[in-house]
Protein backbone atom coordinates (compact mmCIF):
# COMPACT_ATOMS: atom_id res chain seq x y z
CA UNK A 1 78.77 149.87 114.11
CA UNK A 2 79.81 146.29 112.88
CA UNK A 3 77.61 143.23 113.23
CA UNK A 4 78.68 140.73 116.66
CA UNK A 5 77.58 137.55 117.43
CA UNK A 6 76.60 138.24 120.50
CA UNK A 7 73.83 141.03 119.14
CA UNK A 8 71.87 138.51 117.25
CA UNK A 9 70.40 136.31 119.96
CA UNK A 10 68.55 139.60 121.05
CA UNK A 11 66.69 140.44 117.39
CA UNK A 12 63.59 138.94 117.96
CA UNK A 13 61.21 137.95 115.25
CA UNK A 14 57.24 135.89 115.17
CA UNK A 15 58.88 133.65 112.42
CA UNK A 16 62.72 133.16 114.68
CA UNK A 17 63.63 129.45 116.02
CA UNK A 18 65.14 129.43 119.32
CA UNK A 19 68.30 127.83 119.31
CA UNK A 20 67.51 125.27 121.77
CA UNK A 21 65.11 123.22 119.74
CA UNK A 22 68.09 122.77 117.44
CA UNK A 23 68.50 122.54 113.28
CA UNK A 24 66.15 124.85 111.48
CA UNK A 25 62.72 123.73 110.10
CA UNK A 26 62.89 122.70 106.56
CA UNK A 27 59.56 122.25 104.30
CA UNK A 28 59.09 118.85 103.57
CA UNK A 29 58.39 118.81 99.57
CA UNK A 30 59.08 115.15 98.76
CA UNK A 31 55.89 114.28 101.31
CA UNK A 32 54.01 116.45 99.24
CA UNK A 33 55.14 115.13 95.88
CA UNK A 34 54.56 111.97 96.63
CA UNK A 35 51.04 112.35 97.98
CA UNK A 36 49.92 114.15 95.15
CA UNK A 37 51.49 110.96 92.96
CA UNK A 38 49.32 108.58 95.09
CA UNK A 39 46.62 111.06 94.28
CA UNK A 40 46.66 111.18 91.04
CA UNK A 41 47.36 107.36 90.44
CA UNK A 42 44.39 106.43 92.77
CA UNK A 43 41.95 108.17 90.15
CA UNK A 44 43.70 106.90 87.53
CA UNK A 45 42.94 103.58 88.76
CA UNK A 46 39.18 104.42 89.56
CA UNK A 47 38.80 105.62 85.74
CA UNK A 48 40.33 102.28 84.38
CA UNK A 49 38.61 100.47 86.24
CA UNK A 50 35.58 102.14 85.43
CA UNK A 51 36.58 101.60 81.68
CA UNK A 52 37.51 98.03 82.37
CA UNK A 53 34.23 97.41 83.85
CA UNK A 54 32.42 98.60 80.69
CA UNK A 55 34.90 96.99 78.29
CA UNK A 56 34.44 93.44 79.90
CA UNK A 57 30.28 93.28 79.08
CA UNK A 58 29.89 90.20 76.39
CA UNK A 59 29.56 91.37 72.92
CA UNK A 60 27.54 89.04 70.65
CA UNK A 61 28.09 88.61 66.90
CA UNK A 62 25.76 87.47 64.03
CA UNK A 63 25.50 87.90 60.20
CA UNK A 64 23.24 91.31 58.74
CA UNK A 65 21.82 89.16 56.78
CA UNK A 66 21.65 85.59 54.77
CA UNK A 67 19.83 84.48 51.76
CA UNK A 68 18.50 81.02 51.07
CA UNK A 69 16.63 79.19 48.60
CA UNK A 70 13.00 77.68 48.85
CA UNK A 71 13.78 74.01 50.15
CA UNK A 72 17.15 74.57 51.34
CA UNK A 73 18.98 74.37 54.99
CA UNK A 74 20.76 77.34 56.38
CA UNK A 75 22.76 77.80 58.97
CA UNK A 76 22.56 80.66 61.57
CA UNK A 77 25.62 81.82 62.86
CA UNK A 78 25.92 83.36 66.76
CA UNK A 79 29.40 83.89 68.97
CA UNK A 80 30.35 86.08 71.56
CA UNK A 81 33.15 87.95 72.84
CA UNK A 82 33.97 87.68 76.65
CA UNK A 83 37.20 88.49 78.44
CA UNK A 84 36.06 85.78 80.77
CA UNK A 85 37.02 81.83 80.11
CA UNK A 86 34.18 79.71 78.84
CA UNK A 87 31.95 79.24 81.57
CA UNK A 88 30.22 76.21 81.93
CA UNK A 89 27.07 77.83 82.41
CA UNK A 90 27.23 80.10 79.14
CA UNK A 91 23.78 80.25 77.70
CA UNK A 92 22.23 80.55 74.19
CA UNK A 93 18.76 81.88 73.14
CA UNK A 94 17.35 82.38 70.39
CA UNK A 95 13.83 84.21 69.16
CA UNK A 96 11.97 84.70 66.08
CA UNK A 97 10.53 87.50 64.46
CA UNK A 98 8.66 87.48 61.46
CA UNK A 99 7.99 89.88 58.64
CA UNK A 100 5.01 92.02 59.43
CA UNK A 101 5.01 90.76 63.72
CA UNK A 102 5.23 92.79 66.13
CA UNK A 103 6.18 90.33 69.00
CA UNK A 104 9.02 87.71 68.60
CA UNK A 105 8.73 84.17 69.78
CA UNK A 106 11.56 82.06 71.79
CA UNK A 107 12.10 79.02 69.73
CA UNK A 108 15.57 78.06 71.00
CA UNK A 109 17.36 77.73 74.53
CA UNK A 110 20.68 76.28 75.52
CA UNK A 111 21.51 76.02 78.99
CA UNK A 112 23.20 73.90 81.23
CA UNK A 113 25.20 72.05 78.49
CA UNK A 114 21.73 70.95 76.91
CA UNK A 115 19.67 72.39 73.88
CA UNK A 116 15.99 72.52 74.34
CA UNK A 117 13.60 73.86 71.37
CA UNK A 118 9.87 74.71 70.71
CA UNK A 119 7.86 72.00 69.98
CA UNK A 120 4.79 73.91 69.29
CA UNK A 121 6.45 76.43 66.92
CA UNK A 122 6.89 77.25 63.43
CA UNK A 123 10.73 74.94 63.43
CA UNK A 124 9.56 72.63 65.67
CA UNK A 125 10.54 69.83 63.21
CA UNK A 126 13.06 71.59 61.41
CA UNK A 127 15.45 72.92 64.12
CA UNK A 128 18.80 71.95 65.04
CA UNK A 129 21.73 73.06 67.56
CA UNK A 130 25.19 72.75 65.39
CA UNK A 131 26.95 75.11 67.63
CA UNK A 132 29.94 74.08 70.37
CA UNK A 133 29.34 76.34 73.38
CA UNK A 134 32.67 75.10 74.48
CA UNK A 135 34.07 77.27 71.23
CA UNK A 136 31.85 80.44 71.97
CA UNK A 137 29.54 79.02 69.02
CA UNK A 138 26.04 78.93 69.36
CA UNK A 139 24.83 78.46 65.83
CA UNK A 140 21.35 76.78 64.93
CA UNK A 141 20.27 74.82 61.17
CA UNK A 142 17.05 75.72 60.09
CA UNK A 143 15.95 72.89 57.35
CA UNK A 144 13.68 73.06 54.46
CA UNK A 145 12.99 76.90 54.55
CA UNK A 146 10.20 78.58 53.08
CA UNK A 147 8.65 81.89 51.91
CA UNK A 148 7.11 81.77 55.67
CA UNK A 149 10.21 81.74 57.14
CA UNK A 150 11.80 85.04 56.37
CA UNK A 151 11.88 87.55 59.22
CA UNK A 152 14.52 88.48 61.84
CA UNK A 153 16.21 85.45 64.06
CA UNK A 154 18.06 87.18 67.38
CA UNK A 155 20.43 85.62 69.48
CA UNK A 156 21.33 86.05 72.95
CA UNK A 157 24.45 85.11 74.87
CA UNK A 158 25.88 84.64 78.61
CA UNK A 159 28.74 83.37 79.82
CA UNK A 160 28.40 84.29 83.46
CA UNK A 161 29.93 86.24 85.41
CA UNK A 162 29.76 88.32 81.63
CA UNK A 163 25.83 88.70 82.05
CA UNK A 164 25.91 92.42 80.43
CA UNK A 165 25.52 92.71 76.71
CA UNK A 166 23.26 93.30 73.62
CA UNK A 167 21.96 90.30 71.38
CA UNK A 168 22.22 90.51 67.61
CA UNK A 169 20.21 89.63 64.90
CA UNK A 170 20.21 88.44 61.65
CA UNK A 171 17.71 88.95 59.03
CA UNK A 172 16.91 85.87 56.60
CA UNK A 173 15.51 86.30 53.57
CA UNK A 174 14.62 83.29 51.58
CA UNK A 175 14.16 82.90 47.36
CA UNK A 176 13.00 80.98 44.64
CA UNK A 177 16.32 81.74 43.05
CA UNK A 178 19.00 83.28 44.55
CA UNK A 179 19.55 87.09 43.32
CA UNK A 180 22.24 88.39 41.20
CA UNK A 181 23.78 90.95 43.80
CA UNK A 182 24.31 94.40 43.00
CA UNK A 183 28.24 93.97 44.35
CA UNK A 184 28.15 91.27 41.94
CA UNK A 185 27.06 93.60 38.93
CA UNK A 186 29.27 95.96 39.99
CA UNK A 187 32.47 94.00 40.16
CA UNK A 188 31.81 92.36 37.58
CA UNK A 189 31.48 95.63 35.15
CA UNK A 190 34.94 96.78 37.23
CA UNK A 191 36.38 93.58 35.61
CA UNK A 192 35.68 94.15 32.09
CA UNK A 193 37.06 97.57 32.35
CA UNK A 194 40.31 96.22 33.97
CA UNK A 195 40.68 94.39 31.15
CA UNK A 196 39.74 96.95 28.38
CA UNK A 197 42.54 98.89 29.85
CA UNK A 198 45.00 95.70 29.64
CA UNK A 199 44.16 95.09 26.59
CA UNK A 200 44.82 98.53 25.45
CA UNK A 201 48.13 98.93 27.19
CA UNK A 202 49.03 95.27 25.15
CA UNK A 203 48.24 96.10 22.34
CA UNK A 204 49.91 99.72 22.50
CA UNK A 205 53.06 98.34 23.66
CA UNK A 206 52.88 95.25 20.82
CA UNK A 207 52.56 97.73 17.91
CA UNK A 208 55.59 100.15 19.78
CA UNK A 209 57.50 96.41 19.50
CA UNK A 210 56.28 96.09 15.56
CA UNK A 211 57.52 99.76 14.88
CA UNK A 212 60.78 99.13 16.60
CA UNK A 213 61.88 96.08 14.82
CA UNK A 214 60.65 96.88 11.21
CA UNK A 215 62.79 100.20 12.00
CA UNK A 216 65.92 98.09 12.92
CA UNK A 217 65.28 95.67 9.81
CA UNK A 218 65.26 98.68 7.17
CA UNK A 219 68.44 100.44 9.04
CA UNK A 220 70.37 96.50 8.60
CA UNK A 221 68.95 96.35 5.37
CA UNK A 222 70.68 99.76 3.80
CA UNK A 223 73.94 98.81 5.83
CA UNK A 224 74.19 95.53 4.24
CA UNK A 225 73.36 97.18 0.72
CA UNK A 226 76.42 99.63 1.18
CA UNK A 227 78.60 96.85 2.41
CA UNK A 228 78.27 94.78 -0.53
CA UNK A 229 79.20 97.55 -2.92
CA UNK A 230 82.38 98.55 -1.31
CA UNK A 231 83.03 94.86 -1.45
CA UNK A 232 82.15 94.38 -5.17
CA UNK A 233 84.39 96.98 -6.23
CA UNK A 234 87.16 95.71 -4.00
CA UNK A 235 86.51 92.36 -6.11
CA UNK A 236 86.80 93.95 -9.47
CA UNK A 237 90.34 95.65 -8.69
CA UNK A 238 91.40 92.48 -7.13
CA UNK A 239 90.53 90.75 -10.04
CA UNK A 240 91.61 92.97 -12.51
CA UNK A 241 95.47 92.96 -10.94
CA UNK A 242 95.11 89.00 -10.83
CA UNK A 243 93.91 88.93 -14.82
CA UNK A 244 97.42 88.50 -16.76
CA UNK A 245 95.94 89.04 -19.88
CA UNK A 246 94.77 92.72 -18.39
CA UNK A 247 97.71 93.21 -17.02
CA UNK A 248 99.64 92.98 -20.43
CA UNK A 249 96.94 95.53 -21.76
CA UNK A 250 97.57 97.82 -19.84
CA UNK A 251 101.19 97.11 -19.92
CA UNK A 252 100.92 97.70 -23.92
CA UNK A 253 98.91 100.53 -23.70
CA UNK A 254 101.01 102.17 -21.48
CA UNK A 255 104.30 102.11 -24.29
CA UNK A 256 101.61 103.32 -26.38
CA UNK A 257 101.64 106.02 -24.94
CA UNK A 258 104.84 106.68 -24.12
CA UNK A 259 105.90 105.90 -27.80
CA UNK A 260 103.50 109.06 -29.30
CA UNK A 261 105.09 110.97 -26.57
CA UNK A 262 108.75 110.61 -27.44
CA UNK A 263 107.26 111.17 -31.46
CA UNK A 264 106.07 114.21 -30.67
């Protein structure tokens, strides 16, 4: 029996649309794209910031280590790192540790766009503030060091709101006479090999130059020898044909001959 129109209003079905609440349902898949989009860019976000957060905490910088000699002044280096701008509150500290202590002592403080120092302690009389906080510099001089001063100077930095960070220290180690290095030694002993092997290589490539033109000499040498023979013997027949008294030699010789021929 073929398929009518009129037959399909009566099939009946849990999942069938009556035809009065018009067009067919369609699933909406763009809505869901585009919520899981803002999903997934909303923890993006949260993780960057997260790594943001931990990125932006000041970072402090100082030398390992620096060497000076009994009676001299030496300068202690200390900057910072801070995606914020230069605060006008940024703070400097510095403590003291020495060899064999187990406790540090503060012997330097900069806030508030003034320096203020022990005047009880070891540098007392002997410290100075040489940095520019307005550069990120907080360095300090120490003058007229000694054998008592070596141990481990650490500086701390803020530049607010950049409160989170780690100081740094440096380590100062002070001699009658300043140490030949072991880098030193070392590329120093890397030089005179570099040049050995220069040398070498010159000298190789002078006596390949030596070789070269003694061989060209001796091959010019037998070239002219052979050149001036040909040429000799070209001047003896030349001269020969220009000598008349040859000529009438051989001239006279040569009815000579034909005379005893004709005799015979």
């Amino acid at each position: 029996m073929p398929w009518s129109h009129s037959l399909l209003p009566s099939i009946s079905s849990p999942f069938s649309i009556p035809r009065s609440l018009g067009t067919p349902l369609h699933i909406d898949l763009r809505g869901d794209r585009r919520e899981i989009m803002l999903s997934v860019l909303a923890l993006t976000s949260v993780v960057l910031l997260g790594i943001v957060s931990q990125t932006t905490a000041i970072v402090v910088y100082t030398s390992w280590e620096k060497h000076a000699l009994v009676g001299t002044d030496v300068r202690l280096s200390c900057s910072f790192f801070s995606w914020q701008w230069t605060s006008p509150d940024v703070t400097f500290s510095w403590q003291y540790r020495a060899d064999g202590a187990k406790e540090g002592i503060s012997i330097f403080h900069f806030a508030g766009g003034a320096p203020y120092q022990d005047s009880k302690g070891p540098f007392r009389d002997r410290l100075e503030f040489v940095g520019n906080p307005s550069r990120r510099d907080g360095s300090i001089l120490i003058k007229n060091v000694d054998f008592g001063d070596n141990g481990t100077f650490t500086c701390d930095a803020k530049n607010p709101p950049d409160i989170a960070g780690h100081p740094s220290s440096v380590r100062l180690v002070v001699f009658e006479k300043v140490p030949v290095q072991a880098g030193v030694i070392t590329g120093a002993i890397i030089g005179v090999v570099l040049g050995l092997l220069i040398l070498i290589v010159a000298i190789y490539y002078l006596m390949r130059f030596l070789v070269a033109r003694r061989v060209f000499s001796l091959s010019m040498s037998k070239h002219g020898k052979k050149g001036k023979g040909k040429e000799g013997s070209q001047q003896k027949q030349a001269s020969a044909v220009m000598d008349p008294a040859k000529l009438k030699a051989a001239a006279s010789e040569k009815k000579k001959q034909e005379s005893r021929r004709e005799k015979k």
